[in-house]
PDB file of N, CA and C in Angstrom:
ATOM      1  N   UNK A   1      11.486 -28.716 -12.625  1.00  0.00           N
ATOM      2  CA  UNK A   1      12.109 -27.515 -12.075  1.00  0.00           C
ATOM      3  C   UNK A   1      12.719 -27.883 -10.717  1.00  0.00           C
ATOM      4  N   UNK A   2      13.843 -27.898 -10.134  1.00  0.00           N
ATOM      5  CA  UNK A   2      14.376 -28.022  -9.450  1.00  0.00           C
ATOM      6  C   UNK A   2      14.175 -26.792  -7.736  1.00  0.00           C
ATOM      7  N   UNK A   3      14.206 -27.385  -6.929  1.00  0.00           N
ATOM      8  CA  UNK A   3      14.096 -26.604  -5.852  1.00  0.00           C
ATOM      9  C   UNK A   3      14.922 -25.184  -5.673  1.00  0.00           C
ATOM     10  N   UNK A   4      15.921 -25.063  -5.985  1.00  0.00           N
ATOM     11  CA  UNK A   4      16.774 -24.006  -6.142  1.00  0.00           C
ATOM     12  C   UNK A   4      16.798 -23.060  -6.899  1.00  0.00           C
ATOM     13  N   UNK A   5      16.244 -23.490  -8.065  1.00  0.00           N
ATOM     14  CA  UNK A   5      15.633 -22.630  -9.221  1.00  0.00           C
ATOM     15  C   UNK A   5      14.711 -21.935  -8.428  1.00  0.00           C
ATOM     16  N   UNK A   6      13.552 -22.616  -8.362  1.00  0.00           N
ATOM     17  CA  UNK A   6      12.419 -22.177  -7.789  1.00  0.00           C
ATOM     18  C   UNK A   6      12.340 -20.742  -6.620  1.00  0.00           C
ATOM     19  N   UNK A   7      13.425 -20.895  -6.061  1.00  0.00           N
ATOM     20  CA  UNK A   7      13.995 -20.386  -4.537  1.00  0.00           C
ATOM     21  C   UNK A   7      14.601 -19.013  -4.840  1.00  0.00           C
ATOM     22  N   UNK A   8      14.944 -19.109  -5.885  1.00  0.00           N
ATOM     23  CA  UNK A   8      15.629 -18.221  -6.555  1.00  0.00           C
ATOM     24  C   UNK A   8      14.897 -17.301  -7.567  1.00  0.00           C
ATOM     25  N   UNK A   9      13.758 -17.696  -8.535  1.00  0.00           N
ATOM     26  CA  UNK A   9      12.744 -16.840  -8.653  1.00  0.00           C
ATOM     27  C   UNK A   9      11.367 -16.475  -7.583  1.00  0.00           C
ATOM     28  N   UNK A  10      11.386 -17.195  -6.862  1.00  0.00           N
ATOM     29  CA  UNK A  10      10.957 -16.254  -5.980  1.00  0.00           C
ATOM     30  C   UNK A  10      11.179 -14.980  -5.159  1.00  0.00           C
ATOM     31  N   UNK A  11      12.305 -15.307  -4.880  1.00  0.00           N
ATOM     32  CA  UNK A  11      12.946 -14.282  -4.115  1.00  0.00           C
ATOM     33  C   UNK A  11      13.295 -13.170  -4.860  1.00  0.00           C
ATOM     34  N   UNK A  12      13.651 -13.357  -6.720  1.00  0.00           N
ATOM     35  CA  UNK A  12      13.346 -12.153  -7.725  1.00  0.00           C
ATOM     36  C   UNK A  12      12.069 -11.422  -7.625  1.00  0.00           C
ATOM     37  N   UNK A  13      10.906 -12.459  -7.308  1.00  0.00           N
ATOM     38  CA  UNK A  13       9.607 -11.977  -7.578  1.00  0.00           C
ATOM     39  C   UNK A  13       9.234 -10.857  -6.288  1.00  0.00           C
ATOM     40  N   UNK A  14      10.268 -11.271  -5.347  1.00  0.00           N
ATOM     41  CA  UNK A  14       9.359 -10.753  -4.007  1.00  0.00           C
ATOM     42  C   UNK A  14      10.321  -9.147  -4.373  1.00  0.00           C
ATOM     43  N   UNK A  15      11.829  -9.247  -4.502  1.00  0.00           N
ATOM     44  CA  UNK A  15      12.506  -7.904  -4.960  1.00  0.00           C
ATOM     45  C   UNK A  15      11.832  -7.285  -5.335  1.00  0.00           C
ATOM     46  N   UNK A  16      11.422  -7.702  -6.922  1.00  0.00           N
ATOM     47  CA  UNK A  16      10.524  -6.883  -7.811  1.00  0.00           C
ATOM     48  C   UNK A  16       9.373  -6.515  -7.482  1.00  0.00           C
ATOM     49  N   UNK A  17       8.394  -7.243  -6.411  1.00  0.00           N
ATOM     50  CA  UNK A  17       7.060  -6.308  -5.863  1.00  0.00           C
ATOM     51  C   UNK A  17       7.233  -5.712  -4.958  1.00  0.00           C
ATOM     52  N   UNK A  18       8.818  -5.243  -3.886  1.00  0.00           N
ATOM     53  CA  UNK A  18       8.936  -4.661  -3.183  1.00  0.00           C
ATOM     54  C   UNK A  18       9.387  -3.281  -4.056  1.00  0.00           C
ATOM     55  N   UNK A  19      10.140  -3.424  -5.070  1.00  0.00           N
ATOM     56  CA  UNK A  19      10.092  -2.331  -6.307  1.00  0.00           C
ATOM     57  C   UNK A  19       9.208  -1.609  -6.287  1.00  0.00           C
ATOM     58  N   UNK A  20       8.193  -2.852  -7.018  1.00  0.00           N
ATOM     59  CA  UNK A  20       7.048  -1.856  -7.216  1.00  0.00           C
ATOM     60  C   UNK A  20       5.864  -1.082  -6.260  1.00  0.00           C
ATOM     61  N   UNK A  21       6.026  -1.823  -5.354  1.00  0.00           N
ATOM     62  CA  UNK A  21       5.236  -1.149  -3.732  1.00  0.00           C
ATOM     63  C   UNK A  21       6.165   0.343  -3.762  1.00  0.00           C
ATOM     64  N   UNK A  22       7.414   0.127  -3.625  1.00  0.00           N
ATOM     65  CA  UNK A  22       7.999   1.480  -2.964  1.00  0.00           C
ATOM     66  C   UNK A  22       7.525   2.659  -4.321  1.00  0.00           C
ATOM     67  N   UNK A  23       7.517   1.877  -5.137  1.00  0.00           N
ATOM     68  CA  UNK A  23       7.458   3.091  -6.655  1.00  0.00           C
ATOM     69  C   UNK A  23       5.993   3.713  -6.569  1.00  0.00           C
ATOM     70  N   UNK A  24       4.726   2.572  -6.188  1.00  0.00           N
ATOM     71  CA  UNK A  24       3.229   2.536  -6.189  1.00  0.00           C
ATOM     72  C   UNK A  24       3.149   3.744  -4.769  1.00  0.00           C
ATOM     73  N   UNK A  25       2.123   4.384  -5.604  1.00  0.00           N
ATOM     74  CA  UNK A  25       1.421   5.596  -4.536  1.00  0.00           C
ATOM     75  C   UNK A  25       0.206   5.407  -4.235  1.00  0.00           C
ATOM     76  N   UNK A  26      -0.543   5.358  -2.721  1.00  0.00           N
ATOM     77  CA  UNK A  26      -2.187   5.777  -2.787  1.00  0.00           C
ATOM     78  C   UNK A  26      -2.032   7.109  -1.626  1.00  0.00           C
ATOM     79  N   UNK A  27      -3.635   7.095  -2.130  1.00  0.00           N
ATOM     80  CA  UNK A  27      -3.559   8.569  -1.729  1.00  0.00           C
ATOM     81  C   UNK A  27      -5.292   8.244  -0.779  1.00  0.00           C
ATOM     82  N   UNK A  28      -4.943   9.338   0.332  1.00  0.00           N
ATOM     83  CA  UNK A  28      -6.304   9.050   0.953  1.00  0.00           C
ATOM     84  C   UNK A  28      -6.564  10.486   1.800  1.00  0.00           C
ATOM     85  N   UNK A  29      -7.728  10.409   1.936  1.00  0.00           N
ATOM     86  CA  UNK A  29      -8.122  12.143   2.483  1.00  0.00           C
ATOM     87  C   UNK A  29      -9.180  11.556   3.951  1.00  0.00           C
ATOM     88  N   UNK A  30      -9.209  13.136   4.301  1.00  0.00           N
ATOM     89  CA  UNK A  30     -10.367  12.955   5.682  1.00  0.00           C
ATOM     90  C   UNK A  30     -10.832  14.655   5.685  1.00  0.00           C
ATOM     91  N   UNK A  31     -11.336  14.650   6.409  1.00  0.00           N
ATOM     92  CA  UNK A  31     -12.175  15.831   6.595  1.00  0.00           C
ATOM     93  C   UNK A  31     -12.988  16.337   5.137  1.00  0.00           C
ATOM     94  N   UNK A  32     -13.488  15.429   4.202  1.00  0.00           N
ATOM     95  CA  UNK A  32     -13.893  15.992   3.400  1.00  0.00           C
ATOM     96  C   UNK A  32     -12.553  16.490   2.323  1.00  0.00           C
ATOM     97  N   UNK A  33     -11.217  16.221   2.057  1.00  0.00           N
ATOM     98  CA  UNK A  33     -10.300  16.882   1.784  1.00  0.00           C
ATOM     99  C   UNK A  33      -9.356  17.853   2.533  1.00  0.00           C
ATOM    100  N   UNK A  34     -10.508  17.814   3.690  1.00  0.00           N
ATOM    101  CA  UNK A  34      -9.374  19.019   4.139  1.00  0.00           C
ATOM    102  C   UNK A  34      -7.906  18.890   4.885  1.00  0.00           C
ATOM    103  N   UNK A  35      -7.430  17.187   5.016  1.00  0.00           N
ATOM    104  CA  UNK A  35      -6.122  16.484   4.683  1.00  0.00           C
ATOM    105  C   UNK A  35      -5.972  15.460   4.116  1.00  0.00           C
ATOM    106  N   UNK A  36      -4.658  15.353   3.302  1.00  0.00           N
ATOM    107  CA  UNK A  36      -4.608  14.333   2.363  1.00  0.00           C
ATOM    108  C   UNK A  36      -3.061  13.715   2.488  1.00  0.00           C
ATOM    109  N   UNK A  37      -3.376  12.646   2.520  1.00  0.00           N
ATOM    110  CA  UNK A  37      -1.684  11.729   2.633  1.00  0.00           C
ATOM    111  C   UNK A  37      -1.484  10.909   1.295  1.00  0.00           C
ATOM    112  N   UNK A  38      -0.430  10.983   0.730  1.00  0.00           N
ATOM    113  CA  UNK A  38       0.017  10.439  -0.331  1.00  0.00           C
ATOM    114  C   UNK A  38       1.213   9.184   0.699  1.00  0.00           C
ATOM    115  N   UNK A  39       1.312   8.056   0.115  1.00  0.00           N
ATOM    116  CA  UNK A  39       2.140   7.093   0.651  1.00  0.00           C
ATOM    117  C   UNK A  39       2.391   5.981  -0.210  1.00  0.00           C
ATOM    118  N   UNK A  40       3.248   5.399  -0.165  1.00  0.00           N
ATOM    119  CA  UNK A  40       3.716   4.595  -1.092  1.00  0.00           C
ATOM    120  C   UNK A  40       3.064   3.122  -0.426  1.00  0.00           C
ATOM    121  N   UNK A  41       3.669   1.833  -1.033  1.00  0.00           N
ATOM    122  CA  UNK A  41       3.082   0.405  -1.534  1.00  0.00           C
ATOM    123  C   UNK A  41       3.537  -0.108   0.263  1.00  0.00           C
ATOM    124  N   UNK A  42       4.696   0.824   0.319  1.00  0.00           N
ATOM    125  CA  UNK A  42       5.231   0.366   1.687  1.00  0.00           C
ATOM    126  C   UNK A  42       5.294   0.811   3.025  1.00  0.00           C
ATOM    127  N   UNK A  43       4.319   1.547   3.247  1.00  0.00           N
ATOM    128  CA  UNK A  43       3.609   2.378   4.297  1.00  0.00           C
ATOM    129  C   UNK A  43       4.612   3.570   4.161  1.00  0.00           C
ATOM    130  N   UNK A  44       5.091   4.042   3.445  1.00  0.00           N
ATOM    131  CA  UNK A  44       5.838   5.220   3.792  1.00  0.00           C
ATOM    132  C   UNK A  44       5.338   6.766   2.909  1.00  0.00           C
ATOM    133  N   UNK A  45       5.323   7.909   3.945  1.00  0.00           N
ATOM    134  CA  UNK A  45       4.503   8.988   3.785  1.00  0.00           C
ATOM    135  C   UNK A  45       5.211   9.502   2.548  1.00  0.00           C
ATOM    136  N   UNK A  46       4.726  10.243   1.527  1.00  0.00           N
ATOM    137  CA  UNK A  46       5.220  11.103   0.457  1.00  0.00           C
ATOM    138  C   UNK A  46       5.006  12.169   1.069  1.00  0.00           C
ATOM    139  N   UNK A  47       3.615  12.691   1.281  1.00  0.00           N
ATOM    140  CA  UNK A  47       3.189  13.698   1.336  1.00  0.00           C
ATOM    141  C   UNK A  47       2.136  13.570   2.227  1.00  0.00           C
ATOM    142  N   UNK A  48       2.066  15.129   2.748  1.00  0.00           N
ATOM    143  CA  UNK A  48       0.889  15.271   3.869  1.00  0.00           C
ATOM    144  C   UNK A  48       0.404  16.849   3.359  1.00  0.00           C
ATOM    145  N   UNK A  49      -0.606  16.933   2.847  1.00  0.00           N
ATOM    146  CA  UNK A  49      -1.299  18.488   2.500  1.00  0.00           C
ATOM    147  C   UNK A  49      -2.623  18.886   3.593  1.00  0.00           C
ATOM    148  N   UNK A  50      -2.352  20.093   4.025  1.00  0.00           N
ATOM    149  CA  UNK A  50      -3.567  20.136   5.208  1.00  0.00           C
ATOM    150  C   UNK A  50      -4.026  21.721   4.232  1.00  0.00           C
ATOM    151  N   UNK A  51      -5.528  21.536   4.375  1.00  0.00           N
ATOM    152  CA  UNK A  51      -6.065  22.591   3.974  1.00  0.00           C
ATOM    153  C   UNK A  51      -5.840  24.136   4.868  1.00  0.00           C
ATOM    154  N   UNK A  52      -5.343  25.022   4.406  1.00  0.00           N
ATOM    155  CA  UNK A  52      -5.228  26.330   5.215  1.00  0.00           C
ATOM    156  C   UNK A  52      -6.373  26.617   6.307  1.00  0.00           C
ATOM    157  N   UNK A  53      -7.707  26.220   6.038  1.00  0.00           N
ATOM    158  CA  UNK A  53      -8.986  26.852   6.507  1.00  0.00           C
ATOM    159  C   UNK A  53      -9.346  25.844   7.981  1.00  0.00           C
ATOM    160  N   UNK A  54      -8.284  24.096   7.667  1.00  0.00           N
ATOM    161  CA  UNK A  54      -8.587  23.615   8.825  1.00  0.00           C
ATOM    162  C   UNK A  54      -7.706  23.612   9.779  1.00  0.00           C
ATOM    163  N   UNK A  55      -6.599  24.697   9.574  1.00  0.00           N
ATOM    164  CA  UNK A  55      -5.498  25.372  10.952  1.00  0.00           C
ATOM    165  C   UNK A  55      -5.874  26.596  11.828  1.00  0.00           C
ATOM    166  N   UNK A  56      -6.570  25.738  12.963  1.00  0.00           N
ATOM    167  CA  UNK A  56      -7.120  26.954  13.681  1.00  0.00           C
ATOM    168  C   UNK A  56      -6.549  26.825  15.269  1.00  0.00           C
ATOM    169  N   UNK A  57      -5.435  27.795  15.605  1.00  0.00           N
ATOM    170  CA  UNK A  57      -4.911  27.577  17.245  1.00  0.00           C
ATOM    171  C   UNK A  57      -6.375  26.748  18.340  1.00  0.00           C
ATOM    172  N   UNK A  58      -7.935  27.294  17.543  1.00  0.00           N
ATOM    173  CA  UNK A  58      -8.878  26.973  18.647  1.00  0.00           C
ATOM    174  C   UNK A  58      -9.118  25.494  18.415  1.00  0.00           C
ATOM    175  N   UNK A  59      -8.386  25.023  17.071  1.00  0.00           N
ATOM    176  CA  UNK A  59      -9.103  23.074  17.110  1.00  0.00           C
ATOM    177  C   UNK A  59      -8.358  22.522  16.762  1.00  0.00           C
ATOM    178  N   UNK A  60      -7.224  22.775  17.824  1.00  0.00           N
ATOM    179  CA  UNK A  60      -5.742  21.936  16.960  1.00  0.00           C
ATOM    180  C   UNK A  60      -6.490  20.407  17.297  1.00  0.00           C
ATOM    181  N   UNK A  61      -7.016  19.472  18.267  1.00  0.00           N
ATOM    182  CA  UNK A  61      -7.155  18.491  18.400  1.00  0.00           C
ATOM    183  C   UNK A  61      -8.189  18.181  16.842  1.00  0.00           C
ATOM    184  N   UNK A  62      -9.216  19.007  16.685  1.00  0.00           N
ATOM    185  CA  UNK A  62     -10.034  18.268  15.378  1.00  0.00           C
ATOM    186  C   UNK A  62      -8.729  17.842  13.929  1.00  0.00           C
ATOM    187  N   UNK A  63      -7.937  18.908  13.981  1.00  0.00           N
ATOM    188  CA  UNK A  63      -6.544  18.572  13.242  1.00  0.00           C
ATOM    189  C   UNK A  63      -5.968  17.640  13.376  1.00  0.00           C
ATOM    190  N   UNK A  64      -5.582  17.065  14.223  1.00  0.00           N
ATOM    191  CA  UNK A  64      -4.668  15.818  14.709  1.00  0.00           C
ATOM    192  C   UNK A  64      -5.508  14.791  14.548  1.00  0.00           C
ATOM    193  N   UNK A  65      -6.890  15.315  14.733  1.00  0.00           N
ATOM    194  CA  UNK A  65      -7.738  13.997  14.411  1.00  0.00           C
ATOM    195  C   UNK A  65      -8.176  13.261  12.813  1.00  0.00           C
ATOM    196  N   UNK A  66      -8.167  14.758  12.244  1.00  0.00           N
ATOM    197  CA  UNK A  66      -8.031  14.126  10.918  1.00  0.00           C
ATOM    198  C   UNK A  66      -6.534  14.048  10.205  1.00  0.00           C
ATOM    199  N   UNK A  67      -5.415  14.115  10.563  1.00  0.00           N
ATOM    200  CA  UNK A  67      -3.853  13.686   9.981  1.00  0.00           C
ATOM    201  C   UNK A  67      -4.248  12.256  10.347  1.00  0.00           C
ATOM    202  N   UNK A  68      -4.844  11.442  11.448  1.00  0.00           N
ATOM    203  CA  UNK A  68      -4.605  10.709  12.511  1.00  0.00           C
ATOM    204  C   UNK A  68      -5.764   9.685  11.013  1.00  0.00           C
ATOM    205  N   UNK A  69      -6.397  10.105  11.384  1.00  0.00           N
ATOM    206  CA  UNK A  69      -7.683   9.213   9.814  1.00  0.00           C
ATOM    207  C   UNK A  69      -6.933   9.209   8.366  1.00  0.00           C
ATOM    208  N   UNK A  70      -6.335  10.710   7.914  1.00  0.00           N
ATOM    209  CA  UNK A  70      -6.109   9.884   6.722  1.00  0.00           C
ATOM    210  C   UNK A  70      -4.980   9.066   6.754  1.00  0.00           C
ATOM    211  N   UNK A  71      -3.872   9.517   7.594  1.00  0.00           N
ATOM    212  CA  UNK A  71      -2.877   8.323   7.743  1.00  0.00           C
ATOM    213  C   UNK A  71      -3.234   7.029   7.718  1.00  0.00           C
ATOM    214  N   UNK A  72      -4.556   6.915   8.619  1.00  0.00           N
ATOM    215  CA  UNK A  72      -4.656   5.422   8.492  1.00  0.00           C
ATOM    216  C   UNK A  72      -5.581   4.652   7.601  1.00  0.00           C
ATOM    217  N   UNK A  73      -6.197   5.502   7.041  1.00  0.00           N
ATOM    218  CA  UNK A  73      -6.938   4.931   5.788  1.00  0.00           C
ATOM    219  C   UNK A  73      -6.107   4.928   4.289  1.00  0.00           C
ATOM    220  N   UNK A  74      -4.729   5.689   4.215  1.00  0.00           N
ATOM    221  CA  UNK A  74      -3.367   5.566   3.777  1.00  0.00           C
ATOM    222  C   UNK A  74      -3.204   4.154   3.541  1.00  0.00           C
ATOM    223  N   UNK A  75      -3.063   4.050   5.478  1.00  0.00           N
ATOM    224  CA  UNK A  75      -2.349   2.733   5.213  1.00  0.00           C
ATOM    225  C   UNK A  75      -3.464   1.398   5.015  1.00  0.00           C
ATOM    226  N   UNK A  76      -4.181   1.406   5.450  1.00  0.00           N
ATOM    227  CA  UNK A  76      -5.011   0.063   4.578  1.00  0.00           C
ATOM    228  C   UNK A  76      -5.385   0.618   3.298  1.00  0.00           C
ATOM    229  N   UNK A  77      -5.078   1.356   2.579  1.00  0.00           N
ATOM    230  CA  UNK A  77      -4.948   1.618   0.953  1.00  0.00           C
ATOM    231  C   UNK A  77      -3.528   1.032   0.718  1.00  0.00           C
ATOM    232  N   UNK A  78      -2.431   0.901   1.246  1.00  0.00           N
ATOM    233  CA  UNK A  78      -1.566   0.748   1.113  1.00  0.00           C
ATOM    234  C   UNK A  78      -1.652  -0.957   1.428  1.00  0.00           C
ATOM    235  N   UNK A  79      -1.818  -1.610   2.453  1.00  0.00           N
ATOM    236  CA  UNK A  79      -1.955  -2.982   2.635  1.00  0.00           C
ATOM    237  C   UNK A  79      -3.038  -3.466   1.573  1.00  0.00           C
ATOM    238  N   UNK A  80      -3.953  -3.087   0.644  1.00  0.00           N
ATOM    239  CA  UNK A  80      -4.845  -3.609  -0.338  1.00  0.00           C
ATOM    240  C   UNK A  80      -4.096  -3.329  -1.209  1.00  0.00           C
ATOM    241  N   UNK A  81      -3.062  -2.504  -1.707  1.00  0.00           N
ATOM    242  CA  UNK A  81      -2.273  -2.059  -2.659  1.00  0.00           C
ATOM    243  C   UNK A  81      -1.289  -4.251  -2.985  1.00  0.00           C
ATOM    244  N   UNK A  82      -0.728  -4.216  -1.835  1.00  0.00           N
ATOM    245  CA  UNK A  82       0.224  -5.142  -1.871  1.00  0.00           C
ATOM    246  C   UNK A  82      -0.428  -6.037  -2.049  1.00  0.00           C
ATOM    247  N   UNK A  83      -1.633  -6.581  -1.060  1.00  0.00           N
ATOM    248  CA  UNK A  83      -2.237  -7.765  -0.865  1.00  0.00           C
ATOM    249  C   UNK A  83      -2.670  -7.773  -2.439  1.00  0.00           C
ATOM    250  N   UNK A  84      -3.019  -7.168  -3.558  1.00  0.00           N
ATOM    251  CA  UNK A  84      -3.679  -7.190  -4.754  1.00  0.00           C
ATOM    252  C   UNK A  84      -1.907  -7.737  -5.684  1.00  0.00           C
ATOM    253  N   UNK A  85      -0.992  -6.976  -5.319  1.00  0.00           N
ATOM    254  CA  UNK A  85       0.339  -6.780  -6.106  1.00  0.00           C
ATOM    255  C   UNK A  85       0.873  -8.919  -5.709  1.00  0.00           C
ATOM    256  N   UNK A  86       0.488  -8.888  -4.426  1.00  0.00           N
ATOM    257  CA  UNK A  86       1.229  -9.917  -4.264  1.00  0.00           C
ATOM    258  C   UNK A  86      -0.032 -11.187  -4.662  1.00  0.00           C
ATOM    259  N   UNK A  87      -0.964 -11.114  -4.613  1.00  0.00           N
ATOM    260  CA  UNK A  87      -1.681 -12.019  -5.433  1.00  0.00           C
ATOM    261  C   UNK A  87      -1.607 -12.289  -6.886  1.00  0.00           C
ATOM    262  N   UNK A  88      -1.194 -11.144  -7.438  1.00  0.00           N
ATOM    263  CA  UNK A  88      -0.625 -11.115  -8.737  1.00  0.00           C
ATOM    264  C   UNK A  88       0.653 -11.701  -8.724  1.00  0.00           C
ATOM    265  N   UNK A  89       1.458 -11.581  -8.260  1.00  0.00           N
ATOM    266  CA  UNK A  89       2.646 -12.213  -8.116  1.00  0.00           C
ATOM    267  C   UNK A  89       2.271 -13.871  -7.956  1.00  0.00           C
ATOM    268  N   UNK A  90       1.426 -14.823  -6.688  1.00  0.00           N
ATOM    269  CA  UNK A  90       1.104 -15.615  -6.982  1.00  0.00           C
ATOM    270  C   UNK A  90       0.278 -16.304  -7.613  1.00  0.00           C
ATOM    271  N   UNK A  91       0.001 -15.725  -8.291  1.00  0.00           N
ATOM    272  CA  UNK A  91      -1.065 -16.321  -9.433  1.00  0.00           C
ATOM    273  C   UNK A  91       0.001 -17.171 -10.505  1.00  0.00           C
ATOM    274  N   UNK A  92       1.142 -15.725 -11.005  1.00  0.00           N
ATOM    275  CA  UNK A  92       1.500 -16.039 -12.142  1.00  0.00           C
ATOM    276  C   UNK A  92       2.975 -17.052 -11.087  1.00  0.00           C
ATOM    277  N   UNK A  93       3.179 -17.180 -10.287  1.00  0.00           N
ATOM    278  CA  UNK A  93       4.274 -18.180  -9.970  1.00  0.00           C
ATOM    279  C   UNK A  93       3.537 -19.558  -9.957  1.00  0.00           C
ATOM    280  N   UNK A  94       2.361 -19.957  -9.587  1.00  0.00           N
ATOM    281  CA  UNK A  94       1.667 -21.106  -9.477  1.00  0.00           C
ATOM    282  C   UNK A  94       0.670 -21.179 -10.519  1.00  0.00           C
ATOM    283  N   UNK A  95       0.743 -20.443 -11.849  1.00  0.00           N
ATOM    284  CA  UNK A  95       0.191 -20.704 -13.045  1.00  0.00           C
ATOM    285  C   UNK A  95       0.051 -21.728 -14.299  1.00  0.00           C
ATOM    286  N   UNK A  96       1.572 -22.524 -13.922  1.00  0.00           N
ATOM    287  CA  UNK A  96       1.290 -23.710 -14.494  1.00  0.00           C
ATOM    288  C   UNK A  96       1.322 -24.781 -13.191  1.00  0.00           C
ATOM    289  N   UNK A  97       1.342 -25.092 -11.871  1.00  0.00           N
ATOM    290  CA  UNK A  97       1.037 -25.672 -11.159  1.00  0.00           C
ATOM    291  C   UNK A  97      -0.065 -26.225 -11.276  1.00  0.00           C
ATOM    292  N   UNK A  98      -0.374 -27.469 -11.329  1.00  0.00           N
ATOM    293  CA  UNK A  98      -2.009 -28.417 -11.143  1.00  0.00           C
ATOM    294  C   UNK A  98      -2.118 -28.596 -10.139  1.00  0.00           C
ATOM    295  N   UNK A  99      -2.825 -28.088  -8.615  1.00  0.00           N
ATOM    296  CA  UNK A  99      -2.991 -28.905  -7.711  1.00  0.00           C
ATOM    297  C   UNK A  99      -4.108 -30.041  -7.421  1.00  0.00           C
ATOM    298  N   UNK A 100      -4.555 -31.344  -7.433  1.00  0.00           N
ATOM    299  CA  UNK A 100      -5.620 -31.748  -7.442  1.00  0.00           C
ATOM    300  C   UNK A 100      -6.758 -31.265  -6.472  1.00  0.00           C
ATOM    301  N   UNK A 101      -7.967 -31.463  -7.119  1.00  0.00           N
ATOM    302  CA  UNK A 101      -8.839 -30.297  -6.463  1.00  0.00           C
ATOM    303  C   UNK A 101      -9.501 -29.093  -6.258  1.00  0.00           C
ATOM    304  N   UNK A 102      -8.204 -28.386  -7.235  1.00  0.00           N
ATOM    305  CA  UNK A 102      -8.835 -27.193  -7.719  1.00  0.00           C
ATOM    306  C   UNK A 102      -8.588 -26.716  -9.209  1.00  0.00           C
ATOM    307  N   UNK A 103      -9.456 -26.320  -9.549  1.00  0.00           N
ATOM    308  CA  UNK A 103      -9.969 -25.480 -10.902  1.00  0.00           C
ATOM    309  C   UNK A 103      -9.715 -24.477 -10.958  1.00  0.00           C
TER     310      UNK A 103
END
């Protein structure tokens, strides 16, 4: 297989799991549910649902605190999303590769 070849399905492979990241959704909550962020493969928000019962003028900060959690438990759902997508990706690019040493 020639270097250029090679260079060239990769760079298909990486298109196609950036595809599928943007297409791939996780979803993550805080307060018990009482907000929930939907986001795609590529850190980007779909959706943000806040429960009616946890909008109160007296605790806007407990609010901000949980948008502030599930966003970010979003996004490391979202970075395990890829890190899993793109191990799959190299598995099957270095699948007939032998390196000596490993099994």
């Amino acid at each position: 297989m020639n270097i250029q070849k090679m260079m060239q399905q990769a760079q298909q492979m990486q298109e196609n799991l950036q595809k599928q990241l943007r297409e791939a959704t996780v979803e993550a909550t805080a307060g018990g549910g009482m907000v929930t962020v939907v986001m795609n493969g590529v850190k980007e928000i779909r959706s943000l649902r806040i429960d009616p019962e946890v909008v109160s003028p007296d605790d806007v900060e407990m609010l901000q605190d949980l948008i502030v959690a599930a966003v970010s438990d979003a996004q490391r759902r979202a970075d395990e999303l890829a890190s899993q997508r793109m191990g799959g990706m190299m598995g099957g690019m270095m699948g007939g590769l032998k390196l000596p040493g490993l099994s």
